[in-house]
C-alpha atoms as a PDB file:
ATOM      1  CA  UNK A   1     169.299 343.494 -22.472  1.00  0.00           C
ATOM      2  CA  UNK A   2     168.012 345.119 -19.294  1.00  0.00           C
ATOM      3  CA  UNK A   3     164.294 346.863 -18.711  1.00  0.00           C
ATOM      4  CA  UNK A   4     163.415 349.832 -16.164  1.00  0.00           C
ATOM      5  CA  UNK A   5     160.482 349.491 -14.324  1.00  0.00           C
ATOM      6  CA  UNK A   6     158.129 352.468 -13.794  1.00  0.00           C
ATOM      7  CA  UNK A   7     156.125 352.835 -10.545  1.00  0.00           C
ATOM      8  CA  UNK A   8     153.115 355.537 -11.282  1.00  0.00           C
ATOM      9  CA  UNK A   9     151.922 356.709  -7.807  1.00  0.00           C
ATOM     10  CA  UNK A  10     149.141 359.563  -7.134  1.00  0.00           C
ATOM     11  CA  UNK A  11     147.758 360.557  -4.128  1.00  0.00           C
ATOM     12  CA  UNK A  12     145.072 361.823  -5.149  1.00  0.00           C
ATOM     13  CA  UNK A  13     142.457 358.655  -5.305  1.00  0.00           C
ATOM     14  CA  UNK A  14     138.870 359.087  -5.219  1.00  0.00           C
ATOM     15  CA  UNK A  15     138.244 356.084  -3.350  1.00  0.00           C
ATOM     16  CA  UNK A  16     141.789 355.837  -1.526  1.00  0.00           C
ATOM     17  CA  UNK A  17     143.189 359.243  -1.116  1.00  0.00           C
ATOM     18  CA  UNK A  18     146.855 358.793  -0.150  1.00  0.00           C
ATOM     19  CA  UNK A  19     147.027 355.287  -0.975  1.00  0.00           C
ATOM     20  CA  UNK A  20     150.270 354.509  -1.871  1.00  0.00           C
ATOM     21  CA  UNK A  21     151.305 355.682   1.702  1.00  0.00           C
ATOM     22  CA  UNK A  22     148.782 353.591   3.416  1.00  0.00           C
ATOM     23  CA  UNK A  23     150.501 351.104   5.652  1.00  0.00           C
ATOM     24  CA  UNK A  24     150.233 347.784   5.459  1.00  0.00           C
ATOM     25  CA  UNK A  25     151.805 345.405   7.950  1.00  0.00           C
ATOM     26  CA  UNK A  26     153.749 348.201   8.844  1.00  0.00           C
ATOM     27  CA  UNK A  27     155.555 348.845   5.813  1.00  0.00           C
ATOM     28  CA  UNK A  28     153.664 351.539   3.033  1.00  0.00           C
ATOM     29  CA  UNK A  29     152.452 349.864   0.278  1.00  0.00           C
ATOM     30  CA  UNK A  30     154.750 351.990  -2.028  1.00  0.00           C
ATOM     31  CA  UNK A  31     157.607 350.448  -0.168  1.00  0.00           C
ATOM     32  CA  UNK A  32     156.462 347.197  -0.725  1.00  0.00           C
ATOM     33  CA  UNK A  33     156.160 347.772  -4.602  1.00  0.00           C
ATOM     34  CA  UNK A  34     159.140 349.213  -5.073  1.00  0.00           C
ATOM     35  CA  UNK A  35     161.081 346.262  -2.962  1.00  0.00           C
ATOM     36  CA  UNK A  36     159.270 343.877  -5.512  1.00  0.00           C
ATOM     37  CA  UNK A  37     160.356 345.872  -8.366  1.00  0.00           C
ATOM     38  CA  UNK A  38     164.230 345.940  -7.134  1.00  0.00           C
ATOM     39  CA  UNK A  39     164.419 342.100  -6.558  1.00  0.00           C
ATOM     40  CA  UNK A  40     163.839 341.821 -10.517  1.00  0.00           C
ATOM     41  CA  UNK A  41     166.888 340.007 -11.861  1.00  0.00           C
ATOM     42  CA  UNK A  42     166.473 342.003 -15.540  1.00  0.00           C
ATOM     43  CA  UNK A  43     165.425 345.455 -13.762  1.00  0.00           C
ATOM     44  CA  UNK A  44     168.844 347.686 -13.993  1.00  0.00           C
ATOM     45  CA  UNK A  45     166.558 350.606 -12.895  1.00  0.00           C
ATOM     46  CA  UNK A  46     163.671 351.083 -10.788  1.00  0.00           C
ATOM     47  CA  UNK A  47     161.768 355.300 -10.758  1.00  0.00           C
ATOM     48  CA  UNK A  48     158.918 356.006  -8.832  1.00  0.00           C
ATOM     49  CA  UNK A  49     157.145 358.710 -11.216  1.00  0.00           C
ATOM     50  CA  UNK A  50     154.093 360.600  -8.885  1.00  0.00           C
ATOM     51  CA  UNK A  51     153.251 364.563  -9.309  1.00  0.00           C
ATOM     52  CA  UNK A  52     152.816 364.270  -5.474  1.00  0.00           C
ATOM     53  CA  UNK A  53     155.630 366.009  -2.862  1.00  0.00           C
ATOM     54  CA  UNK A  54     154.582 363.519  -0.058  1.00  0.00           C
ATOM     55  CA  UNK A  55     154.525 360.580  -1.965  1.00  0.00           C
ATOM     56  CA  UNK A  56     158.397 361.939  -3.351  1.00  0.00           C
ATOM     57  CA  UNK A  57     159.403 362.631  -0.155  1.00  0.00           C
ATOM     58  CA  UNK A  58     158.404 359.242   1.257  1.00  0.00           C
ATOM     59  CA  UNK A  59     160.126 357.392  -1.714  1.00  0.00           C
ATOM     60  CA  UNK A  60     163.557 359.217  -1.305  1.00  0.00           C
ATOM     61  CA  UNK A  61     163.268 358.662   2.618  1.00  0.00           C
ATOM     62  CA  UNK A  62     163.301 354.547   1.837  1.00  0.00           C
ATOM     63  CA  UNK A  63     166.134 355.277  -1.016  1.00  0.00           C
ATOM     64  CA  UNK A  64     164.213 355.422  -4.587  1.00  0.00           C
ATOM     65  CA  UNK A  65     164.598 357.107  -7.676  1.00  0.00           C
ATOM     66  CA  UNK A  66     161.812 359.560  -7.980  1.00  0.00           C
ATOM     67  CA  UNK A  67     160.656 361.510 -11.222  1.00  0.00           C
ATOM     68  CA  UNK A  68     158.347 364.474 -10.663  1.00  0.00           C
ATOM     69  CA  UNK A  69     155.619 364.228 -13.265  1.00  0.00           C
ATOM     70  CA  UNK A  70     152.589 366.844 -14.319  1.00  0.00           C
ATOM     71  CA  UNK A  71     149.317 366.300 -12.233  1.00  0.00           C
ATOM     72  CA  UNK A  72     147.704 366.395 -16.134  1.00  0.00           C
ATOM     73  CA  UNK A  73     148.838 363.179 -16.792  1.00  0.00           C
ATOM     74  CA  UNK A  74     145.186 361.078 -17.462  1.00  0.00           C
ATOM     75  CA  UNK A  75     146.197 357.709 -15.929  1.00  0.00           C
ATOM     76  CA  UNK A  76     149.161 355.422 -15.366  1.00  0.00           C
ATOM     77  CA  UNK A  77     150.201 354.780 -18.680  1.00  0.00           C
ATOM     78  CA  UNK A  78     150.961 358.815 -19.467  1.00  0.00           C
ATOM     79  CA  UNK A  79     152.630 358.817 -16.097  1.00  0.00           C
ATOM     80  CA  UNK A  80     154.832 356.227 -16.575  1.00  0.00           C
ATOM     81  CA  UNK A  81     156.085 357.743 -20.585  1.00  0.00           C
ATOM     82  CA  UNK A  82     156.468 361.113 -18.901  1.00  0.00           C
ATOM     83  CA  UNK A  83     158.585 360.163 -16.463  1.00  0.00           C
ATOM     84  CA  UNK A  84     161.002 357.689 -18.820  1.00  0.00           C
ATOM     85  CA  UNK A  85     162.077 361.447 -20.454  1.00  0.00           C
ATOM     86  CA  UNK A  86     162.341 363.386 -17.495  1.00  0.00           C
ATOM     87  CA  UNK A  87     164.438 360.381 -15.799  1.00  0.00           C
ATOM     88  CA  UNK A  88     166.248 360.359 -19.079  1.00  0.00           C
ATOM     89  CA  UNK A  89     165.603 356.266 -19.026  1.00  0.00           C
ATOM     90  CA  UNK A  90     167.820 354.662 -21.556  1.00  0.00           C
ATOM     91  CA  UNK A  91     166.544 351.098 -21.437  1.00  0.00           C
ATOM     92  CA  UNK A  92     164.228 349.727 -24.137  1.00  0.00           C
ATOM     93  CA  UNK A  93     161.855 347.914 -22.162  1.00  0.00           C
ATOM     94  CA  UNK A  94     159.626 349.347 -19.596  1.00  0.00           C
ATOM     95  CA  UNK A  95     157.466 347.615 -17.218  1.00  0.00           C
ATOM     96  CA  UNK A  96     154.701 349.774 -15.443  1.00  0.00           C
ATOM     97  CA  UNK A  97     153.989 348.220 -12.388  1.00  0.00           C
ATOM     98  CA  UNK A  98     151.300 350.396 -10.363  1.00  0.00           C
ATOM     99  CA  UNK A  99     151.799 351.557  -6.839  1.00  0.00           C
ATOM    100  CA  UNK A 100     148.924 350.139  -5.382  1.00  0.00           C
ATOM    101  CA  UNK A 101     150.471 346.252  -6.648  1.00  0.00           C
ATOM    102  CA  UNK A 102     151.746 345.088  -3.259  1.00  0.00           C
ATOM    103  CA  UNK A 103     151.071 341.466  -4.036  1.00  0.00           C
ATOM    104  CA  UNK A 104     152.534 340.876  -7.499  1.00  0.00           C
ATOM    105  CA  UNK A 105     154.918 338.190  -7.441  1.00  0.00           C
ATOM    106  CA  UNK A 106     158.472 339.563  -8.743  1.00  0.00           C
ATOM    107  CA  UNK A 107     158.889 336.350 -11.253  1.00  0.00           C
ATOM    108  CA  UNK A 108     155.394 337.821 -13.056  1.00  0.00           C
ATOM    109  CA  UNK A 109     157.859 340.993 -13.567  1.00  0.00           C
ATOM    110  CA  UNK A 110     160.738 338.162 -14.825  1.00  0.00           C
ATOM    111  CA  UNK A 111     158.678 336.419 -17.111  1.00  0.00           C
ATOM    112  CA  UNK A 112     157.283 339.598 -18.599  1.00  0.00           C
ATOM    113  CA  UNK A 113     161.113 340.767 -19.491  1.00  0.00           C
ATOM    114  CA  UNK A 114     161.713 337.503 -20.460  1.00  0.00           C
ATOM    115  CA  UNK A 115     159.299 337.284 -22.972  1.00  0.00           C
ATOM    116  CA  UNK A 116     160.863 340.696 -24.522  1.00  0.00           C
ATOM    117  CA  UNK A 117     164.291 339.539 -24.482  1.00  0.00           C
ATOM    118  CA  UNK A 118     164.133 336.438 -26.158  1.00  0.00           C
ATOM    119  CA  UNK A 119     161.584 337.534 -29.002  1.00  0.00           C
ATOM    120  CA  UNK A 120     162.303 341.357 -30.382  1.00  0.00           C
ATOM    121  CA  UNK A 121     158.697 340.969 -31.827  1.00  0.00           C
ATOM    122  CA  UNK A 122     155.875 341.899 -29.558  1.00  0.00           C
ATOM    123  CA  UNK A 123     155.519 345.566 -28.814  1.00  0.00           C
ATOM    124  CA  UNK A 124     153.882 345.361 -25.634  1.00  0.00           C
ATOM    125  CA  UNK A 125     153.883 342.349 -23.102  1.00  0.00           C
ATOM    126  CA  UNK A 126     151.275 341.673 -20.263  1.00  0.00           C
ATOM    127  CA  UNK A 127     150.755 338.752 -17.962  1.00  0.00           C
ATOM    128  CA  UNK A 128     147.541 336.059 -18.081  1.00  0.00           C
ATOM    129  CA  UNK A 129     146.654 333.242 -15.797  1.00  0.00           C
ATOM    130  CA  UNK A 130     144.964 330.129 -16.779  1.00  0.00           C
ATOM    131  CA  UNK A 131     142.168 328.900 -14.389  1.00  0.00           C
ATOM    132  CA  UNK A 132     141.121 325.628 -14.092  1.00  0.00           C
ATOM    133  CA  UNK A 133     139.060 323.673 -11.429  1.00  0.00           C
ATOM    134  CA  UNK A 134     138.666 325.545  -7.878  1.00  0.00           C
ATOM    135  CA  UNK A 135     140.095 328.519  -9.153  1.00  0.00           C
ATOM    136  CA  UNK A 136     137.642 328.941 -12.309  1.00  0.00           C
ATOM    137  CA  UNK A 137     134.920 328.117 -10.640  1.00  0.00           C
ATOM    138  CA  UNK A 138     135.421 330.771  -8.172  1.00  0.00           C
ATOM    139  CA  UNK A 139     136.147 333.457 -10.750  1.00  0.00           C
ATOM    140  CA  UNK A 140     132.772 332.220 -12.904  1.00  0.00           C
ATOM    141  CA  UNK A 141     130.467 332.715  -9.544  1.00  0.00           C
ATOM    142  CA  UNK A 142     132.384 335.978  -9.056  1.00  0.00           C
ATOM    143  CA  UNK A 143     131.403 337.053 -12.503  1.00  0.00           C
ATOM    144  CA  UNK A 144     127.701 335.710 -11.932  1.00  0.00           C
ATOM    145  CA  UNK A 145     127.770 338.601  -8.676  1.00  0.00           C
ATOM    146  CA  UNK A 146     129.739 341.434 -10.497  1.00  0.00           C
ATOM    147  CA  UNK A 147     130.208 340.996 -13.947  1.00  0.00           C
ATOM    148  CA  UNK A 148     132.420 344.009 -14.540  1.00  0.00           C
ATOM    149  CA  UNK A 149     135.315 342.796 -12.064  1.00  0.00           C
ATOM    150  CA  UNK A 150     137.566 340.184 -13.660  1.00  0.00           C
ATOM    151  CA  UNK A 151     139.266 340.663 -17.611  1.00  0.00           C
ATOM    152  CA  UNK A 152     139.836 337.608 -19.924  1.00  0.00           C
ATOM    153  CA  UNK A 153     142.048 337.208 -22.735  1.00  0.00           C
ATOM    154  CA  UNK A 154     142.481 335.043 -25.746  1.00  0.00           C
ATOM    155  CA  UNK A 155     145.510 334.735 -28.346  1.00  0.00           C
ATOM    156  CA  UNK A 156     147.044 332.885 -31.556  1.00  0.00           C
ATOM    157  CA  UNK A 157     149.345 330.190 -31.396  1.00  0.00           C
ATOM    158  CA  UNK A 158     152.121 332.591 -30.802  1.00  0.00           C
ATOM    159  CA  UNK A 159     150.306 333.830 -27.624  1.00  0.00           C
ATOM    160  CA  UNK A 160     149.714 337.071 -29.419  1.00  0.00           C
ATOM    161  CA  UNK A 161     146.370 338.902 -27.626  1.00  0.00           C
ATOM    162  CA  UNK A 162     143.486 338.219 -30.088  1.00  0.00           C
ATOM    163  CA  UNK A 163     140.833 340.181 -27.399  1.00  0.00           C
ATOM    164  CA  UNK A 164     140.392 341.125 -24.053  1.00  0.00           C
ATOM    165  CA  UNK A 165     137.022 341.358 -22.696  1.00  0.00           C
ATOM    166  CA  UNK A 166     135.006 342.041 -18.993  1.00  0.00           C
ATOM    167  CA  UNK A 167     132.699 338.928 -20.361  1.00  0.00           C
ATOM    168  CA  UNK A 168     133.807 335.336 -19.948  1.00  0.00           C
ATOM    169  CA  UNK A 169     135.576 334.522 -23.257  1.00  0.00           C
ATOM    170  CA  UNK A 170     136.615 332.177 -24.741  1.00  0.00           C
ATOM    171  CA  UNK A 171     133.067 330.290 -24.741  1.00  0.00           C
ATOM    172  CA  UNK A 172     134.190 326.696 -24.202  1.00  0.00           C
ATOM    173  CA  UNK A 173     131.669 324.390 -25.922  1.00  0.00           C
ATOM    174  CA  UNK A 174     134.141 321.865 -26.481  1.00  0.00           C
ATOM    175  CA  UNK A 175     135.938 320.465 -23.808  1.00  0.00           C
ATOM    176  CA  UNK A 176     140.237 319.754 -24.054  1.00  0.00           C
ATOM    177  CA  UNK A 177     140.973 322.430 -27.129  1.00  0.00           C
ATOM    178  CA  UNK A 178     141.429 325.865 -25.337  1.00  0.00           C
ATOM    179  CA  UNK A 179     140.976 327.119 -21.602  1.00  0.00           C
ATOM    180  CA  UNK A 180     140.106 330.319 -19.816  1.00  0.00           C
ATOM    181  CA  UNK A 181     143.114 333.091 -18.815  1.00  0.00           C
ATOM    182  CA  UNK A 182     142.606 335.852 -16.642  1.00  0.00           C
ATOM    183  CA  UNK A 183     144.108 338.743 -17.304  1.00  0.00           C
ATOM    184  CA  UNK A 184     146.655 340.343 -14.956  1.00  0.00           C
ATOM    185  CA  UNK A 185     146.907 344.387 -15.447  1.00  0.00           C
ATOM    186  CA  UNK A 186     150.478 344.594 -15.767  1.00  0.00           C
ATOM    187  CA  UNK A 187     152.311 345.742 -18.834  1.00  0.00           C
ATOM    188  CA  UNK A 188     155.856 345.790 -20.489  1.00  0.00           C
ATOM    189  CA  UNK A 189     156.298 348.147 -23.596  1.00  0.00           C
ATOM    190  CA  UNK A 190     159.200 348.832 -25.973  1.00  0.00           C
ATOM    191  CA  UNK A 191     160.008 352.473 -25.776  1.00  0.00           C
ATOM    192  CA  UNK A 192     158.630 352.943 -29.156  1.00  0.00           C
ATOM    193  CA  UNK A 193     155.747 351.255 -28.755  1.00  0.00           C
ATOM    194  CA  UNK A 194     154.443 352.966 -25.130  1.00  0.00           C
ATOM    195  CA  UNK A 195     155.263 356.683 -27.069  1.00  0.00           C
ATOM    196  CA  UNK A 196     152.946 355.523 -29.866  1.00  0.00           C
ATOM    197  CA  UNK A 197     150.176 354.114 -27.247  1.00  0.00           C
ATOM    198  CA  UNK A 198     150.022 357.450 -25.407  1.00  0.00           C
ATOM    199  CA  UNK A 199     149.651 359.306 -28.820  1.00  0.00           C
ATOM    200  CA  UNK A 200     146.692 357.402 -30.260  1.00  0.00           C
ATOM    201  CA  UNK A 201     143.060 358.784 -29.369  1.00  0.00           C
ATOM    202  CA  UNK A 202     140.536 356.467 -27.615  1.00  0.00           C
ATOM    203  CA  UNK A 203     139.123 353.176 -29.412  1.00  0.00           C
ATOM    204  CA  UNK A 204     135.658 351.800 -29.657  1.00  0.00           C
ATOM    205  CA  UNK A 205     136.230 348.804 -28.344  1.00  0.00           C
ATOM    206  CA  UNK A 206     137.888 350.696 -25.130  1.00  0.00           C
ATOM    207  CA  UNK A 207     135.279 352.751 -24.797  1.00  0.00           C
ATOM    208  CA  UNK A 208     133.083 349.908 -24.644  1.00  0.00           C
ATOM    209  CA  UNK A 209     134.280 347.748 -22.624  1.00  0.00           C
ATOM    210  CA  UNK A 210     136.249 350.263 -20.812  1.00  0.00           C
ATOM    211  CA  UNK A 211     139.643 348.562 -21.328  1.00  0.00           C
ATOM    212  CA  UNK A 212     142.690 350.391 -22.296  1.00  0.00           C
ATOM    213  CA  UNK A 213     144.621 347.809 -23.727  1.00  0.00           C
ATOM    214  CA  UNK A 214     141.998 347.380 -26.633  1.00  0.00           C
ATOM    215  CA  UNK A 215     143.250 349.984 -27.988  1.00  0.00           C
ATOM    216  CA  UNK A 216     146.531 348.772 -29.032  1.00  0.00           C
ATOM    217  CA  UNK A 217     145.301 345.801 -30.251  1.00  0.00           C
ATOM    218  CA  UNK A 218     142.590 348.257 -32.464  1.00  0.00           C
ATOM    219  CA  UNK A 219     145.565 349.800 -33.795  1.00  0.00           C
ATOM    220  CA  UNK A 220     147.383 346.744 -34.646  1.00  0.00           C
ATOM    221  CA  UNK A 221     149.824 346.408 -31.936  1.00  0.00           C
ATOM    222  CA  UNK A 222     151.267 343.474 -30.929  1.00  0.00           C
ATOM    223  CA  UNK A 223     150.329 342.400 -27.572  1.00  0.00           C
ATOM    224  CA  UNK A 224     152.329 339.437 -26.380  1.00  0.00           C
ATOM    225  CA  UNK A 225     150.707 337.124 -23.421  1.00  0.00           C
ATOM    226  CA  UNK A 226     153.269 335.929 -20.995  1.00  0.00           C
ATOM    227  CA  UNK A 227     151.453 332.855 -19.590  1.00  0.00           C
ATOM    228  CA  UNK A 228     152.081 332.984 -16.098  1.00  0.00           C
ATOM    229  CA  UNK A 229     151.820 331.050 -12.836  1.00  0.00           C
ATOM    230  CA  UNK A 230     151.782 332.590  -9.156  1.00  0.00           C
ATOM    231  CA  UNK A 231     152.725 329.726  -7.619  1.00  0.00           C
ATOM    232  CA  UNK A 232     150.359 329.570  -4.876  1.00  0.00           C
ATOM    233  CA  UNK A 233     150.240 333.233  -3.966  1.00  0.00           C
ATOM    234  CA  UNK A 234     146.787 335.277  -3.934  1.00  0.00           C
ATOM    235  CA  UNK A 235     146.001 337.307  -6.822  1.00  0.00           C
ATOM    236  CA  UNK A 236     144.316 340.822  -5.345  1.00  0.00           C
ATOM    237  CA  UNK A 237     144.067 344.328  -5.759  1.00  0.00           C
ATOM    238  CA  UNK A 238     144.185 346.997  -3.122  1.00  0.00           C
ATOM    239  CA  UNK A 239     141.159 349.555  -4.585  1.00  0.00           C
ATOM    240  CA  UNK A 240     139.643 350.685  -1.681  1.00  0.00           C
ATOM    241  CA  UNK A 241     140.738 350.809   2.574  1.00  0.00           C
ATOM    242  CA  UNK A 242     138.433 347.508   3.196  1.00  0.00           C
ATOM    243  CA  UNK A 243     141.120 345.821   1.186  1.00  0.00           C
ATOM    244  CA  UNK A 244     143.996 346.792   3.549  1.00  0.00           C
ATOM    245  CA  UNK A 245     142.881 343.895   6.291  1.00  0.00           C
ATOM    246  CA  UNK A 246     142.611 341.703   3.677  1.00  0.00           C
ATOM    247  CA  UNK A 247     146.018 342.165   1.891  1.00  0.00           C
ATOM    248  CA  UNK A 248     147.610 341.982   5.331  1.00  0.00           C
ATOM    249  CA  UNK A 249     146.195 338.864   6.184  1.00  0.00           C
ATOM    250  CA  UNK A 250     147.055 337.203   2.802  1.00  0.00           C
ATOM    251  CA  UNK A 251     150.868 338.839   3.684  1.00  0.00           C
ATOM    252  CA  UNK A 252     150.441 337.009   7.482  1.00  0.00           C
ATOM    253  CA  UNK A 253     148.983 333.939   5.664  1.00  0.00           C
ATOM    254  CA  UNK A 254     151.140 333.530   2.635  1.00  0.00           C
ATOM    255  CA  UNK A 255     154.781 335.467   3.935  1.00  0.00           C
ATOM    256  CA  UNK A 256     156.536 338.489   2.387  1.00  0.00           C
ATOM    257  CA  UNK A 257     157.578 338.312  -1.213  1.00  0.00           C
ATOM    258  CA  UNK A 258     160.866 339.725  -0.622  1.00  0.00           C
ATOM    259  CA  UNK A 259     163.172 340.367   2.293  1.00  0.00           C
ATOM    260  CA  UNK A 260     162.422 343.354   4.101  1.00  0.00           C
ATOM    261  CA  UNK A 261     165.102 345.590   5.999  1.00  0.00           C
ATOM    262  CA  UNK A 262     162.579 346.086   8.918  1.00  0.00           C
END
């Protein structure tokens, strides 16, 4: 069993416009996603799905698949379901992986598959890191500064999602049972599965805690954790341009993820 993967890309960010054409270290941070998403052992396809002509145009100059979707679609997720019909994608699983992910590690991607292939269960799969020591402490004074940055996530003993939430959960009064995982905003869906996500109207517990992926789990989805490690690499988001000098010196710091052809 193979997956696609589905890169959503729109120019038009409020706080980034043109984003996924931004440059960083000299290669376009579209480039660099897409380059992640083609060293995936399980990926036989790879689209770039944006309603955008320069974003297209860029993608088909570096040799991607590009579906043209409608500029209505409301986020990512819509994006990424659009595009599996107009690419006429055939494979069951499919991984969106945002443009503006430069510094996802592809064996986050692998383990996501993985989890797919070897259990026919969970409709949805999405990625969770535990913290301990340095690493949690630094996340709980991050929290202390801005408390809405930062998503946790508990499951069952079968590492189905029980609850995602912007507070710190779970509360660990007892020491050695369970530990903290930080969520990583990736996601893997059966085809099924992401056509009846994009149908169902907003949640509560979305709407409160402004998290899309409560949804599913209000409507009795089955969201599977892959429990994974980055192996040393930085964990960061590109949201606004002030993030561009830091990406590229985690990139100078910590190397390329893949090979590059320049």
């Amino acid at each position: 069993m193979t997956a696609a993967i589905v890169i959503p890309a729109r120019y038009a960010s409020t706080r980034f416009p043109g984003k996924p054409l931004c440059l960083l270290s000299g290669i376009s941070m579209l480039e660099r996603v897409w380059r992640i998403a083609s060293s995936v052992k399980q990926a036989s396809r790879v689209v770039i799905a944006t309603d955008d002509e320069r974003i297209r145009e860029h993608a088909l100059a570096f040799g991607a698949e590009v579906a043209l979707t409608s500029p209505d679609c409301a986020n990512g997720t819509e994006r990424v379901h659009e595009a599996v019909g107009r690419a006429h994608i055939r494979e069951d699983i499919i991984l969106n992986l945002q443009g503006d992910a430069p510094l996802t590690p592809p064996w986050v991607l692998e383990a996501m598959i993985d989890e797919m292939i070897i259990d026919p269960t969970p409709e949805i799969v999405t990625p969770a890191v535990r913290l301990r020591g340095p690493a949690l402490e630094e996340f709980l004074a991050h929290k202390k500064e801005r408390p809405a940055t930062g998503t946790t996530v508990t499951f069952n003993l079968r590492r189905n999602a029980l609850y995602f939430s912007k507070a710190v959960i779970p509360h660990i009064r007892t020491e050695g049972h369970g530990g903290i995982y930080r969520h990583i905003g990736l996601y893997g869906y059966r085809k099924a599965a992401l056509s009846r996500y994009v149908s169902l109207a907003p949640t509560p517990l979305e709407q409160t805690e402004q998290l899309e992926q409560l949804r599913a789990l209000e409507n009795g989805m089955t969201v599977r954790i892959a429990v994974v490690d980055y192996r040393g690499r930085t964990h960061s988001s590109i949201d606004a341009p002030g993030d561009v000098p830091v990406a590229e010196a985690i990139i100078a710091r910590e190397g390329e993820l893949v090979p590059t052809l320049r």
